[in-house]
N, C-alpha and C. Protein backbone atom coordinates (compact mmCIF):
# COMPACT_ATOMS: atom_id res chain seq x y z
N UNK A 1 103.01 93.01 70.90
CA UNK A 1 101.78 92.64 71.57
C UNK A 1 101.87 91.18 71.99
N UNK A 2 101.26 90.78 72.99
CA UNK A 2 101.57 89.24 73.90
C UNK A 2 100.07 88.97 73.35
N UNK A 3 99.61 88.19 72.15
CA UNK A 3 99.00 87.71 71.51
C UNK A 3 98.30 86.29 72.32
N UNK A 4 96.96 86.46 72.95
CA UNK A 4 96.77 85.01 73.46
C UNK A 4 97.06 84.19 72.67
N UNK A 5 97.60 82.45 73.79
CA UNK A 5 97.91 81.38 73.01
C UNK A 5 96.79 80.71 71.94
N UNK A 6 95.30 80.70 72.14
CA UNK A 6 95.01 80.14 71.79
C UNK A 6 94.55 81.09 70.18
N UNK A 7 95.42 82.23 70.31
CA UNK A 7 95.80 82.91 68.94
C UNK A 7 96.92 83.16 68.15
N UNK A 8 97.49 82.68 68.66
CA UNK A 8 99.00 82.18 67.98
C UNK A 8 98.90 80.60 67.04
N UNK A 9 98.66 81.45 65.72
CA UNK A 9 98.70 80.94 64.63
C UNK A 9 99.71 80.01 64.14
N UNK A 10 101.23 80.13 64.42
CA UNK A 10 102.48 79.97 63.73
C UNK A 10 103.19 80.15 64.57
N UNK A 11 104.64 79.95 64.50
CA UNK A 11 105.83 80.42 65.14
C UNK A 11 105.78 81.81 65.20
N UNK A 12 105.69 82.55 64.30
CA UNK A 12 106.02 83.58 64.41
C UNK A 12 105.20 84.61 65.43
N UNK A 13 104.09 84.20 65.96
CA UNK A 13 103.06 85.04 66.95
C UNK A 13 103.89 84.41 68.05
N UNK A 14 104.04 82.61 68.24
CA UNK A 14 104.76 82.90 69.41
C UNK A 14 105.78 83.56 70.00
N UNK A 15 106.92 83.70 68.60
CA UNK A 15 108.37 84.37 69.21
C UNK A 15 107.80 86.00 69.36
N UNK A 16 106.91 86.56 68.45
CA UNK A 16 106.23 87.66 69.03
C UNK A 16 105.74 88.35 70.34
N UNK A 17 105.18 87.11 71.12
CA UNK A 17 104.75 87.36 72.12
C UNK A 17 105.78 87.13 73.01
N UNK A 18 106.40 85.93 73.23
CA UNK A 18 108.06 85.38 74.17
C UNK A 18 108.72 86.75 74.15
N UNK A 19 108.91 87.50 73.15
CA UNK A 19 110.34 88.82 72.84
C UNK A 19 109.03 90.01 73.73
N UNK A 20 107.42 90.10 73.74
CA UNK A 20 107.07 90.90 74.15
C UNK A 20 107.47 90.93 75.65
N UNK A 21 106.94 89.32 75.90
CA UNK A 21 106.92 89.10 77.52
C UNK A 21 108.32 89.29 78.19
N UNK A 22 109.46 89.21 77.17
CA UNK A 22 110.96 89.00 77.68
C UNK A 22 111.11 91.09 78.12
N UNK A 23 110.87 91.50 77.28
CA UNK A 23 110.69 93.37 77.17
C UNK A 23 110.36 93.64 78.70
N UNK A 24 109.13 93.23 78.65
CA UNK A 24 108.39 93.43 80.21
C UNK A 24 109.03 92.75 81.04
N UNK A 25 109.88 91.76 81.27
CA UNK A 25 110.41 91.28 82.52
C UNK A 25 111.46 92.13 82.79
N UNK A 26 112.61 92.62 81.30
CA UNK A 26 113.24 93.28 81.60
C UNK A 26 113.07 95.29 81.80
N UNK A 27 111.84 95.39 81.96
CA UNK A 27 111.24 96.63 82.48
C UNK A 27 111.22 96.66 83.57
N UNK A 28 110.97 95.50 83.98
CA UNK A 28 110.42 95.24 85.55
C UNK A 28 111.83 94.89 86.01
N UNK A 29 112.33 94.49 86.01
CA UNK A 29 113.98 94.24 86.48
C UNK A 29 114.55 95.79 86.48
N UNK A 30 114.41 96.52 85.45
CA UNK A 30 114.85 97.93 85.43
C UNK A 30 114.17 98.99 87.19
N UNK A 31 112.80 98.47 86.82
CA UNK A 31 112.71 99.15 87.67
C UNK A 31 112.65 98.63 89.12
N UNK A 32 112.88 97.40 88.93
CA UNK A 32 113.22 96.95 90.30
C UNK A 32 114.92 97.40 90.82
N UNK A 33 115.39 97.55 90.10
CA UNK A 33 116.75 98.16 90.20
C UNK A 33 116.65 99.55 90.97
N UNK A 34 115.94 100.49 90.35
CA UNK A 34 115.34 101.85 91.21
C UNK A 34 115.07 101.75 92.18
N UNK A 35 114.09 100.91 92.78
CA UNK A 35 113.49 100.51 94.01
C UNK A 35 114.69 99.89 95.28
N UNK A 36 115.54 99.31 94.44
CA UNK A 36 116.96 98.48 95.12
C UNK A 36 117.91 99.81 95.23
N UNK A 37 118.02 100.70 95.01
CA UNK A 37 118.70 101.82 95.16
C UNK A 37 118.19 103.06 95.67
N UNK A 38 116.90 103.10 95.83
CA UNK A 38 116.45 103.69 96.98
C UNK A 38 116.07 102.76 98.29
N UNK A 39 116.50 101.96 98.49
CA UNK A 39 116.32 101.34 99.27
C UNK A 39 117.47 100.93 100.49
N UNK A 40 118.76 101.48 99.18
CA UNK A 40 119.43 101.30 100.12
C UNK A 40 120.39 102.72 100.92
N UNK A 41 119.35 103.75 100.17
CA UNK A 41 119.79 105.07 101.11
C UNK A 41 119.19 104.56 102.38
N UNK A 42 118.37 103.48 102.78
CA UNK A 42 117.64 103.55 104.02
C UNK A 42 118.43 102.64 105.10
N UNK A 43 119.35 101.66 104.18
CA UNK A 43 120.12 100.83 105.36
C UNK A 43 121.66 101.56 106.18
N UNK A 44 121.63 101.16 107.24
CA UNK A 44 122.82 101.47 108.22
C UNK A 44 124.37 100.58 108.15
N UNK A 45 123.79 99.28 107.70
CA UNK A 45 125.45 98.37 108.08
C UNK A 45 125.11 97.81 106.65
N UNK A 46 126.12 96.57 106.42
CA UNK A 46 126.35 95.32 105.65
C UNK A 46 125.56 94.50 105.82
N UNK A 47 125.18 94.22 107.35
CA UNK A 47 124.13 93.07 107.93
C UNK A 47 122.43 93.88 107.02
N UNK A 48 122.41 94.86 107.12
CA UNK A 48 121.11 95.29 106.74
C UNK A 48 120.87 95.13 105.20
N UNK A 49 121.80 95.25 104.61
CA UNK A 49 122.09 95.24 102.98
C UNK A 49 121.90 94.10 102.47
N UNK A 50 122.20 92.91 103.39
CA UNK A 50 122.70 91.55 103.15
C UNK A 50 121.09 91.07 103.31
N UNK A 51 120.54 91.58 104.31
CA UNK A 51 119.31 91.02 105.14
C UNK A 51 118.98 89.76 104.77
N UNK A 52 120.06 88.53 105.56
CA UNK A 52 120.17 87.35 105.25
C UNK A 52 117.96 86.49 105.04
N UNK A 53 117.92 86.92 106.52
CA UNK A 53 116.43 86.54 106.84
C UNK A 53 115.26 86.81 105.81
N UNK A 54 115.55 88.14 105.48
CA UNK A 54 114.91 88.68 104.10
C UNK A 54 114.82 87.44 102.89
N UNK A 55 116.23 87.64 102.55
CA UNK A 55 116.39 86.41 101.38
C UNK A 55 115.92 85.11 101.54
N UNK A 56 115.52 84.99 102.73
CA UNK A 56 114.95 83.24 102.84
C UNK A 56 113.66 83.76 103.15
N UNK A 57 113.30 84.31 103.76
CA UNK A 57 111.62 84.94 103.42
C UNK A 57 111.04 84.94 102.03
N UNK A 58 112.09 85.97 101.07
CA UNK A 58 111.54 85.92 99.74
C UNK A 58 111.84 84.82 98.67
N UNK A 59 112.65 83.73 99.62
CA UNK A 59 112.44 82.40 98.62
C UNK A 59 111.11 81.36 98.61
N UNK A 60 111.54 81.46 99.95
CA UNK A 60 110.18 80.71 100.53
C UNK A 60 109.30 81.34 99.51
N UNK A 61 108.48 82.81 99.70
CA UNK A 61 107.54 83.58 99.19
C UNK A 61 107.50 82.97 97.69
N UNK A 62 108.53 83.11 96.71
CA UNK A 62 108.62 83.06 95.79
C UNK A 62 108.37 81.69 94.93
N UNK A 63 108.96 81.07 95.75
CA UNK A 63 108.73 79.51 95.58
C UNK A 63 107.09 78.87 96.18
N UNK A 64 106.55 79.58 96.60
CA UNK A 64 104.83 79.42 96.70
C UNK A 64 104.26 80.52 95.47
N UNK A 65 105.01 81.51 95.22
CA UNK A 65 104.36 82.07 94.35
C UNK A 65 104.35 81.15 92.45
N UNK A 66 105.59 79.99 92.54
CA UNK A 66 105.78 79.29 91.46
C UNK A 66 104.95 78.24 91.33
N UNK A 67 104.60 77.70 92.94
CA UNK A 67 103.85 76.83 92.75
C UNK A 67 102.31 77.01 92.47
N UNK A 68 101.97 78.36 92.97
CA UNK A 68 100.90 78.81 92.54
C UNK A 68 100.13 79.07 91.19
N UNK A 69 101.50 79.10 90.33
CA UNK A 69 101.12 79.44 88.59
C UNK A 69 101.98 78.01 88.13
N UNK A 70 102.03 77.25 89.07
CA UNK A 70 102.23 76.05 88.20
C UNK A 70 103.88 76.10 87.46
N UNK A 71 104.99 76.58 87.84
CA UNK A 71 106.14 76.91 87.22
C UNK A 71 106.74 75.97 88.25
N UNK A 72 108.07 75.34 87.95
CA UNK A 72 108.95 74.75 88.68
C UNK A 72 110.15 75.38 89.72
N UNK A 73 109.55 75.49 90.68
CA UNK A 73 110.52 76.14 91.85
C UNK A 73 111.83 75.86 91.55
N UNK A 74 112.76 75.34 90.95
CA UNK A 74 113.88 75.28 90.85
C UNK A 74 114.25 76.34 89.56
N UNK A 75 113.28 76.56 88.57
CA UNK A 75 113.39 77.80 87.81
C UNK A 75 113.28 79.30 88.45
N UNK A 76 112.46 78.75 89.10
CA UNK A 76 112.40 80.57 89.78
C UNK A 76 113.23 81.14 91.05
N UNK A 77 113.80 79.98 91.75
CA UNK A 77 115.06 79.97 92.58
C UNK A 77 116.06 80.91 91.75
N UNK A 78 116.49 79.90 90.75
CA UNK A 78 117.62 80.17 89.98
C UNK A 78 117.59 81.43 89.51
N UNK A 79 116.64 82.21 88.84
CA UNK A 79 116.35 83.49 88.35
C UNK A 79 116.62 84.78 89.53
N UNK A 80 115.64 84.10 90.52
CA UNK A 80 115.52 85.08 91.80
C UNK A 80 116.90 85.39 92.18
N UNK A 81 117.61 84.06 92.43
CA UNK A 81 119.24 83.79 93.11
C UNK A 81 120.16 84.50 92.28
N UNK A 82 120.06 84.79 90.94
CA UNK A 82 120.76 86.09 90.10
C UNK A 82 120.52 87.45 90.30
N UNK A 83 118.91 87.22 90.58
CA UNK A 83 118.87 88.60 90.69
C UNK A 83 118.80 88.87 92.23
N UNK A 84 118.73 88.82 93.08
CA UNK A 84 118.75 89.04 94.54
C UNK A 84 120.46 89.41 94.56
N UNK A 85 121.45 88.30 93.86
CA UNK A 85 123.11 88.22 94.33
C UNK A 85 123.29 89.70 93.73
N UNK A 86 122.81 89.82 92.31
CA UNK A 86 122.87 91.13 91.86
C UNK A 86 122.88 92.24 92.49
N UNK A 87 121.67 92.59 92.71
CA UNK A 87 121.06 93.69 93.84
C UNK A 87 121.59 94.35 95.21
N UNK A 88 122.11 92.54 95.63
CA UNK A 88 123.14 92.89 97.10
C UNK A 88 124.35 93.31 96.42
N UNK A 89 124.91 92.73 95.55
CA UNK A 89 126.28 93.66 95.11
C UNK A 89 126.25 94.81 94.86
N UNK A 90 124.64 95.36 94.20
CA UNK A 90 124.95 96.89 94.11
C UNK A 90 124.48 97.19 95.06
N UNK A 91 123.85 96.79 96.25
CA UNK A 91 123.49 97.60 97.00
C UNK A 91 124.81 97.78 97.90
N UNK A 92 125.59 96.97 98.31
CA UNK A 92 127.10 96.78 98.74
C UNK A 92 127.74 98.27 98.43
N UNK A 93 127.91 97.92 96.91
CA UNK A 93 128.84 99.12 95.75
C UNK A 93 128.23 100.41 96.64
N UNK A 94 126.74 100.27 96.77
CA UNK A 94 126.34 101.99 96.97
C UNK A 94 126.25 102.06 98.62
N UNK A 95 126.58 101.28 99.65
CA UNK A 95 126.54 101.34 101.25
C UNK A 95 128.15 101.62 100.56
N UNK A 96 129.03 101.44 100.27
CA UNK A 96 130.55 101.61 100.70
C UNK A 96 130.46 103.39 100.12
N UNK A 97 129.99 103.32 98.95
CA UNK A 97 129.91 105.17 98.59
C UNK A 97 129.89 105.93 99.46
N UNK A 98 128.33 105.31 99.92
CA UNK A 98 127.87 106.21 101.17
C UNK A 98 128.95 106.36 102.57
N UNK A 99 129.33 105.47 102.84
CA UNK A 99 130.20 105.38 104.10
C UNK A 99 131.22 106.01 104.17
């Protein structure tokens, strides 16, 4: 359970809640993975897979979405920039299957 802060008693509610919130990011990464693989039954080339323009759309996006909750855009670059490089490699792996 992600225990509000201003109920976190001790260390131990915080690492409680950090290991909850870490669970859920990596749920959401799971299933963003699904979404990245149906997604790419829908592209035609490499250029579409790659969708350079995309990736600077969703930095931009992302990097207003950091500044919005107050997080440091150079953290959420870095995160995004793993997982975006990720995604295009498998989406790569699964356009060459297909082809």
């Amino acid at each position: 359970m992600i225990r509000p802060l201003e109920y976190c008693d001790n260390l131990s509610h915080i690492r409680s809640s950090i290991d909850c919130i870490d669970y859920r990011i990596i749920e959401l990464i799971a299933q963003r993975a699904q979404y990245v693989q149906q997604a790419a039954q829908y592209k035609s080339s490499l250029e579409e897979v790659k969708a350079e323009q995309r990736v600077i759309n969703m930095f931009e996006q992302r990097n207003d979405w950091a500044t919005n909750f107050k997080i440091e855009g150079k953290l959420v670059e870095s995160v995004f920039q793993s997982i975006i490089n990720h995604f295009i490699n498998k989406e790569t792996e699964i356009f060459h299957e297909q082809s």
